[in-house]
N, C-alpha and C. Protein backbone atom coordinates (compact mmCIF):
# COMPACT_ATOMS: atom_id res chain seq x y z
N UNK A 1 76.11 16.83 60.73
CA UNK A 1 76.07 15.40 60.94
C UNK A 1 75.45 14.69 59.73
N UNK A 2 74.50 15.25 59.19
CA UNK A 2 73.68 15.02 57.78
C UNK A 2 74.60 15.54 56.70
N UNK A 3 75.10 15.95 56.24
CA UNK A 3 75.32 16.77 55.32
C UNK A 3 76.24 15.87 54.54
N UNK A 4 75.88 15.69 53.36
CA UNK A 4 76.03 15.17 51.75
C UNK A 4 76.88 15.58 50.95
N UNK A 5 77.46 17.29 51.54
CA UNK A 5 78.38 17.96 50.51
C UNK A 5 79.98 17.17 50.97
N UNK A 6 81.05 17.33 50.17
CA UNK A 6 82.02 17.16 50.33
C UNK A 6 82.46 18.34 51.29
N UNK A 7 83.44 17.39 52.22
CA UNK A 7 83.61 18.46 53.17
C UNK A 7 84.96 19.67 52.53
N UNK A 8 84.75 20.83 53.39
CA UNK A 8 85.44 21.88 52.69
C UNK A 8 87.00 21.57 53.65
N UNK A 9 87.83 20.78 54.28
CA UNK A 9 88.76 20.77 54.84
C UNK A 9 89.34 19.65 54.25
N UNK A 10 89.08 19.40 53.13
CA UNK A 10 90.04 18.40 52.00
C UNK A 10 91.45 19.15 52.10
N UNK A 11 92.15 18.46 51.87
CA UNK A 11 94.02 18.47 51.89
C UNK A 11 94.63 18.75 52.28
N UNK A 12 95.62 18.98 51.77
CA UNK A 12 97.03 19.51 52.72
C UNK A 12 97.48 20.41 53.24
N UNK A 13 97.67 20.68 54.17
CA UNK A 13 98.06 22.15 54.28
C UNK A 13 99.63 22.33 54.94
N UNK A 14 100.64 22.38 55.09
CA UNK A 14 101.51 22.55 55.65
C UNK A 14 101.84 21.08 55.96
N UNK A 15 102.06 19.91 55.60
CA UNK A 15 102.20 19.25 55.27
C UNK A 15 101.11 18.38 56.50
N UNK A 16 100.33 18.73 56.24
CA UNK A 16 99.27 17.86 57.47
C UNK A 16 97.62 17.94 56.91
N UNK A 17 97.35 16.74 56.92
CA UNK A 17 95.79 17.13 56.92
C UNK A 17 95.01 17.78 58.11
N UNK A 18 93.63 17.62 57.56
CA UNK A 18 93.14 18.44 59.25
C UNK A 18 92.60 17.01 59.70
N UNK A 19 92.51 17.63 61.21
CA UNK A 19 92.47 16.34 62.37
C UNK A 19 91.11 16.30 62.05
N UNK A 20 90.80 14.54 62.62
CA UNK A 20 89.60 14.07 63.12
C UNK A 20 89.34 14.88 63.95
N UNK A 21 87.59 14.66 63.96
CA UNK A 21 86.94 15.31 64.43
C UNK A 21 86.95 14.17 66.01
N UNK A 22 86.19 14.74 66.62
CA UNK A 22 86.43 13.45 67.93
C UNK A 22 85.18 12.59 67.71
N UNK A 23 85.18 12.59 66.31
CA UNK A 23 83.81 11.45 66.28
C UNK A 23 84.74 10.21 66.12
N UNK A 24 84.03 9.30 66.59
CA UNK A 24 85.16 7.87 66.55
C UNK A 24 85.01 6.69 65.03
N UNK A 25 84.73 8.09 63.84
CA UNK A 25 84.76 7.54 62.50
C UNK A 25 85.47 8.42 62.12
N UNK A 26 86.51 8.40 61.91
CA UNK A 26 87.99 8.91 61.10
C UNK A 26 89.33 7.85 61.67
N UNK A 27 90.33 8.12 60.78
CA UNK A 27 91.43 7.55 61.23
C UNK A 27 92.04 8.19 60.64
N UNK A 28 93.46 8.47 61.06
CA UNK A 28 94.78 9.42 60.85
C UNK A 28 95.57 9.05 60.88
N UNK A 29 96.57 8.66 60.08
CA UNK A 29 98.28 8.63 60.36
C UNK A 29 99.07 9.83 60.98
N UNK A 30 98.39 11.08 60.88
CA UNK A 30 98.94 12.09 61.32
C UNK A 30 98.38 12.68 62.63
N UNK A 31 97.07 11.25 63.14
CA UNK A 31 96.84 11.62 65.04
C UNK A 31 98.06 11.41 65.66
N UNK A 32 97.71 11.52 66.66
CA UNK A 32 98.21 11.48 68.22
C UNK A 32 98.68 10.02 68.20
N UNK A 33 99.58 9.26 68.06
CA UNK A 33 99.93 7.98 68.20
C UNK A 33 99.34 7.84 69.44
N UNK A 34 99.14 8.46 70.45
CA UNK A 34 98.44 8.10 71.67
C UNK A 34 97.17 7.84 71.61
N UNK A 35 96.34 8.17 70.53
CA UNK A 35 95.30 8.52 70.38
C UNK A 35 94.82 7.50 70.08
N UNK A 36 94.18 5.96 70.22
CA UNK A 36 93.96 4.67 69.30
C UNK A 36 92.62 4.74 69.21
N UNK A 37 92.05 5.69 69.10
CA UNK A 37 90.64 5.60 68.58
C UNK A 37 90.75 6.28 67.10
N UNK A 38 91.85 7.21 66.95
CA UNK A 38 91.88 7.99 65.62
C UNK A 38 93.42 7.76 64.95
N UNK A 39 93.95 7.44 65.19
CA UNK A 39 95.55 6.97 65.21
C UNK A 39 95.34 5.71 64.07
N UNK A 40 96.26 5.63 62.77
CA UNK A 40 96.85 4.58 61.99
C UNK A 40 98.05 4.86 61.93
N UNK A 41 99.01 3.77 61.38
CA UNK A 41 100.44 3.75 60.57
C UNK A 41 99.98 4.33 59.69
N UNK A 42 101.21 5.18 59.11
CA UNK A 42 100.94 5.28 57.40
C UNK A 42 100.93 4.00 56.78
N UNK A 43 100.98 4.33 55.41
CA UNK A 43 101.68 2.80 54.38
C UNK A 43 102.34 2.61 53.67
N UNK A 44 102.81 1.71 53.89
CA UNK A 44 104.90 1.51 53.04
C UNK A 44 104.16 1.74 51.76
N UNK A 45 105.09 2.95 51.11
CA UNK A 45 104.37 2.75 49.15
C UNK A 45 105.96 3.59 48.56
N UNK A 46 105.93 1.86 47.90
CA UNK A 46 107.07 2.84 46.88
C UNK A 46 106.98 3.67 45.45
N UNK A 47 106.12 3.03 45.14
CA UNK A 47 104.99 3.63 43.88
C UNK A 47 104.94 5.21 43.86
N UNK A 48 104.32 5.63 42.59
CA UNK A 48 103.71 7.23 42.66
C UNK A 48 102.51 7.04 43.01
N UNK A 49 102.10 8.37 42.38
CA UNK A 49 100.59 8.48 43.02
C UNK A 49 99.43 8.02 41.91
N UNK A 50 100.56 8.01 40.93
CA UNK A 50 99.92 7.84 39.09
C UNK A 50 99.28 6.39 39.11
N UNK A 51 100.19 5.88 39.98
CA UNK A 51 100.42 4.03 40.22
C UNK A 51 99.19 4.01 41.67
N UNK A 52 99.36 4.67 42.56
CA UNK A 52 98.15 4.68 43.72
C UNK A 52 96.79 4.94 43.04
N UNK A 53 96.78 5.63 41.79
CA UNK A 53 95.16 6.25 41.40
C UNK A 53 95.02 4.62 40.69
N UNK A 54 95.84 4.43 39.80
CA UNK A 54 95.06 3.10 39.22
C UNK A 54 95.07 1.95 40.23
N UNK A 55 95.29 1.50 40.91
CA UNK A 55 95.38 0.78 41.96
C UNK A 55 93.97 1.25 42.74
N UNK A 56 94.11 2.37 43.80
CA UNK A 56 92.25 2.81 44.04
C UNK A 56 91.11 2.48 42.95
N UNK A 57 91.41 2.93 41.81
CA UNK A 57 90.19 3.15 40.66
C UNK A 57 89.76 0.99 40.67
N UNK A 58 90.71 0.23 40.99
CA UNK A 58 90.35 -1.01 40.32
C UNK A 58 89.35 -1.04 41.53
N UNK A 59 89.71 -0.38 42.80
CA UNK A 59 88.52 -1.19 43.92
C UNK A 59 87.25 -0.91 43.70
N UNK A 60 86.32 -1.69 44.53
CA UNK A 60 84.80 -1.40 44.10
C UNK A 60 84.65 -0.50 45.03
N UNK A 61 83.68 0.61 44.53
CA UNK A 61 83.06 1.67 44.83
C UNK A 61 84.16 2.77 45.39
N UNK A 62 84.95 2.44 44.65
CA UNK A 62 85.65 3.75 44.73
C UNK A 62 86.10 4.98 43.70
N UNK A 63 86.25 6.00 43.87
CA UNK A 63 86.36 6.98 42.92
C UNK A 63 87.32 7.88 43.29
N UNK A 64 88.40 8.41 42.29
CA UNK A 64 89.16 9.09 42.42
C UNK A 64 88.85 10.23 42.28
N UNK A 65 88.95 11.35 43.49
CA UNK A 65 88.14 12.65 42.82
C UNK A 65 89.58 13.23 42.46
N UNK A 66 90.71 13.50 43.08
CA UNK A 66 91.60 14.63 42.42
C UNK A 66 92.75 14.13 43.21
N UNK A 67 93.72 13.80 42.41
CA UNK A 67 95.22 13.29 42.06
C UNK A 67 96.19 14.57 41.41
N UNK A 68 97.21 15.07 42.59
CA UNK A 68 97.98 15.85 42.03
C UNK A 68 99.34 16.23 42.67
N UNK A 69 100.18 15.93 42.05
CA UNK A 69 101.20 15.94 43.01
C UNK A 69 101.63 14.78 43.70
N UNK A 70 101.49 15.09 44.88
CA UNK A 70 101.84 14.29 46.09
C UNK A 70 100.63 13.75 46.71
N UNK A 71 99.46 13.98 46.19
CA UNK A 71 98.49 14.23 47.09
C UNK A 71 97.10 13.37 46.01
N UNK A 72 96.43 12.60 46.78
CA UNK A 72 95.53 12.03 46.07
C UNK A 72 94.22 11.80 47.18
N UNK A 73 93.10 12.14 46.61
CA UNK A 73 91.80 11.93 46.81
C UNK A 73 90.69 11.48 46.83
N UNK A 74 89.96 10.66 47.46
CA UNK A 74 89.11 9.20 46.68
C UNK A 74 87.75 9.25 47.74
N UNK A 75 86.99 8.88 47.05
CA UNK A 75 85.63 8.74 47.83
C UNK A 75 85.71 6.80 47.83
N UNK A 76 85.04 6.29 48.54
CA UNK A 76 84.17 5.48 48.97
C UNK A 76 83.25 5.39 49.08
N UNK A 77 82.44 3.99 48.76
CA UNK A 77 80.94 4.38 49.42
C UNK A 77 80.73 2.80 49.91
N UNK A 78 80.15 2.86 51.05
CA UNK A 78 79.49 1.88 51.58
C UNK A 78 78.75 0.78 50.71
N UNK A 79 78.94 -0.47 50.94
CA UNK A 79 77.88 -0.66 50.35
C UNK A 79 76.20 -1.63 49.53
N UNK A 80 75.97 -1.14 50.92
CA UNK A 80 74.48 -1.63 51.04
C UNK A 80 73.98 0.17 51.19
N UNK A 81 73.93 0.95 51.63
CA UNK A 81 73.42 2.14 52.45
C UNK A 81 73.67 3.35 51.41
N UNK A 82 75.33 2.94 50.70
CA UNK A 82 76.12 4.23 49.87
C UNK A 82 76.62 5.28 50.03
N UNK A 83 76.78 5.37 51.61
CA UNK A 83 77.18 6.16 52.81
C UNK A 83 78.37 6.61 51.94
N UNK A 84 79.25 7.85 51.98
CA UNK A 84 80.45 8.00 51.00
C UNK A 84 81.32 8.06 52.27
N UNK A 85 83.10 7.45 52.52
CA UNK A 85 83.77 8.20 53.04
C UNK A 85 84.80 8.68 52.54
N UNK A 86 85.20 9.40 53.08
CA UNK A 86 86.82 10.61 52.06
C UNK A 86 88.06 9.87 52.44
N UNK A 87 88.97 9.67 52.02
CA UNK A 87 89.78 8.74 51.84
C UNK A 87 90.93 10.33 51.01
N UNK A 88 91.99 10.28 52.09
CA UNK A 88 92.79 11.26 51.31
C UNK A 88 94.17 10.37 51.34
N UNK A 89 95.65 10.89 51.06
CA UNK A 89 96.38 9.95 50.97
C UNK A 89 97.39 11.35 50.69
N UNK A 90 98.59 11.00 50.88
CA UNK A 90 100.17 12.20 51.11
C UNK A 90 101.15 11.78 51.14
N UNK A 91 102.10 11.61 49.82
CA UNK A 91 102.89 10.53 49.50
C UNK A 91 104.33 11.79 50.29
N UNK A 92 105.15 10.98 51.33
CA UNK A 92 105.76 11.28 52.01
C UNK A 92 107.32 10.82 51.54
N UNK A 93 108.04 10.63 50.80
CA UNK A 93 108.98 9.07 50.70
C UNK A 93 108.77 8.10 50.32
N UNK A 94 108.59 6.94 50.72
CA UNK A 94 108.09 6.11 50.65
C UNK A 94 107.03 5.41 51.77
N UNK A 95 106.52 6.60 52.04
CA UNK A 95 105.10 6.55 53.40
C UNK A 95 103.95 6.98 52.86
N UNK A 96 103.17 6.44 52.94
CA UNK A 96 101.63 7.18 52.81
C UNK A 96 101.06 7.92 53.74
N UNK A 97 100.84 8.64 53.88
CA UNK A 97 99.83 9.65 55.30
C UNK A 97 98.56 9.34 55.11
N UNK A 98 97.92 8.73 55.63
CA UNK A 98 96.62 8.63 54.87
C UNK A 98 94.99 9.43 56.17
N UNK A 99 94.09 9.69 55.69
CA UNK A 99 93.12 10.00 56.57
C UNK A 99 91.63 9.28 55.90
N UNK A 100 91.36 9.04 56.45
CA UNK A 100 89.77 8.02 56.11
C UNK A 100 88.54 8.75 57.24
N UNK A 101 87.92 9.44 56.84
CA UNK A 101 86.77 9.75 57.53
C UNK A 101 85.21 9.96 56.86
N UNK A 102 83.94 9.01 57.78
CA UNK A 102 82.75 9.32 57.23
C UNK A 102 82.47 10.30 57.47
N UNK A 103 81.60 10.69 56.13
CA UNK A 103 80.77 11.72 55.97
C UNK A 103 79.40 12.30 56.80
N UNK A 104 78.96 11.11 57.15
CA UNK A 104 77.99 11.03 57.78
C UNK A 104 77.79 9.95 59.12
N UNK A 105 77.64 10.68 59.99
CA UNK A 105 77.05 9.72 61.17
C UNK A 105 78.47 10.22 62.07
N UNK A 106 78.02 9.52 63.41
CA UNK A 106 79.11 9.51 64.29
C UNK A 106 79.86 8.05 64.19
N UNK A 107 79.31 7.34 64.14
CA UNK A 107 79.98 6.27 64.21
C UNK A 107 80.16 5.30 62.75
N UNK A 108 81.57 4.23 62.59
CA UNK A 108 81.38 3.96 61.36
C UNK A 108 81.75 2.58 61.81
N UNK A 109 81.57 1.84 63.05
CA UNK A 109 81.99 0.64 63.41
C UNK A 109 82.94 -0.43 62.72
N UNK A 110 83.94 0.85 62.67
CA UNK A 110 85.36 0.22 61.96
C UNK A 110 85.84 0.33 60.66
N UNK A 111 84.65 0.33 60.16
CA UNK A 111 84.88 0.45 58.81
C UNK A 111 86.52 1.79 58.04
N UNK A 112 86.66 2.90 58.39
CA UNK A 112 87.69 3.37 58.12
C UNK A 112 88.90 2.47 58.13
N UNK A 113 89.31 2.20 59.32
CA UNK A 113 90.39 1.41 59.67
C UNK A 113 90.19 -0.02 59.22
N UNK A 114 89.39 -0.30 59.09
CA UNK A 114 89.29 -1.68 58.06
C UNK A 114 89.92 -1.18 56.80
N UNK A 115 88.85 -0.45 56.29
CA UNK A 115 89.81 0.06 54.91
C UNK A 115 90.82 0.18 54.68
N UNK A 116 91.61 1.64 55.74
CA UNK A 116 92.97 1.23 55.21
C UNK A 116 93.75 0.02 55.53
N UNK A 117 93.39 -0.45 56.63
CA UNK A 117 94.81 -2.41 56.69
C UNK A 117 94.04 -2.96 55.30
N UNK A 118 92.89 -3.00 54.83
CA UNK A 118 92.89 -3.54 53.65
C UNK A 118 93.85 -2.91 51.97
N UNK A 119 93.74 -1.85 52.27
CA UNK A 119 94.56 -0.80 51.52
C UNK A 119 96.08 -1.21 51.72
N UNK A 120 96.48 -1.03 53.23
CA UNK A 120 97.66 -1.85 53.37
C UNK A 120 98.07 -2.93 52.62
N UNK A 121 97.39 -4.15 53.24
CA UNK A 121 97.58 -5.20 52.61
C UNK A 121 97.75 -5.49 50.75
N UNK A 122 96.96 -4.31 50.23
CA UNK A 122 96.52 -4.45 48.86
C UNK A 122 97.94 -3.84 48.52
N UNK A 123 98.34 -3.03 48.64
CA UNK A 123 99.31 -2.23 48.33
C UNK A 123 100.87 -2.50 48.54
N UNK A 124 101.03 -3.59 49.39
CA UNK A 124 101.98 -4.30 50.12
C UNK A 124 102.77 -5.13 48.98
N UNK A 125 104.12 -4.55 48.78
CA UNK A 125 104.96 -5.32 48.10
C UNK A 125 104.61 -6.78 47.81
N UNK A 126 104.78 -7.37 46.48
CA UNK A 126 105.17 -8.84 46.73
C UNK A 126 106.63 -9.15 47.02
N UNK A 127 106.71 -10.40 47.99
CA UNK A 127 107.76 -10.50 48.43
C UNK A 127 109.09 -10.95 47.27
């Protein structure tokens, strides 16, 4: 619940990340659509991932840890506190898979799912 290290269940595996935990700070494109405590859309992206890293890198407090492939990786951090959360992303087509979960605590009172509709929105074609 404390723990500071990056977690060891980063990426992809068979084309799925690993599930939220049933703490109600993660969000998934790849939950349970039934599931609306851990459940997102992906996000329309027609872009690469070359084009997703510089796009992440402009936001504040964010950091790209490892971009490769299909597959891109980014920390967050809170910030008043600096709380980090993992922010992964799985370029599908033209879908994003994305998973957002804190590091710490059980609860993140929205904040994941804020992120990504803000991510959404940021990323969202001009018309």
């Amino acid at each position: 619940m404390f723990n500071w290290r990056r977690p060891a269940n980063l990426g992809v595996s068979n084309g799925r990340f690993a599930p939220c935990r049933r703490s109600p700070n993660c969000v998934s494109s790849q939950a349970d659509p039934a599931d609306r405590r851990h459940y997102i859309a992906p996000l329309a992206f027609k872009g690469t991932i070359a084009e997703l890293r510089k796009a992440i890198e402009q936001l504040p407090l964010a950091s790209v840890i490892r971009a490769e492939g299909n597959y891109l990786y980014a920390e967050f951090r809170t910030p008043i506190l600096r709380f980090v959360d993992d922010v992964e992303f799985f370029q599908q087509g033209e879908q994003l898979q994305v998973r957002s979960a804190s590091r710490l605590g059980r609860r993140d009172f929205g904040a994941n799912r804020n992120r990504v509709e803000q991510l959404r929105a940021y990323l969202k074609p001009a018309p």
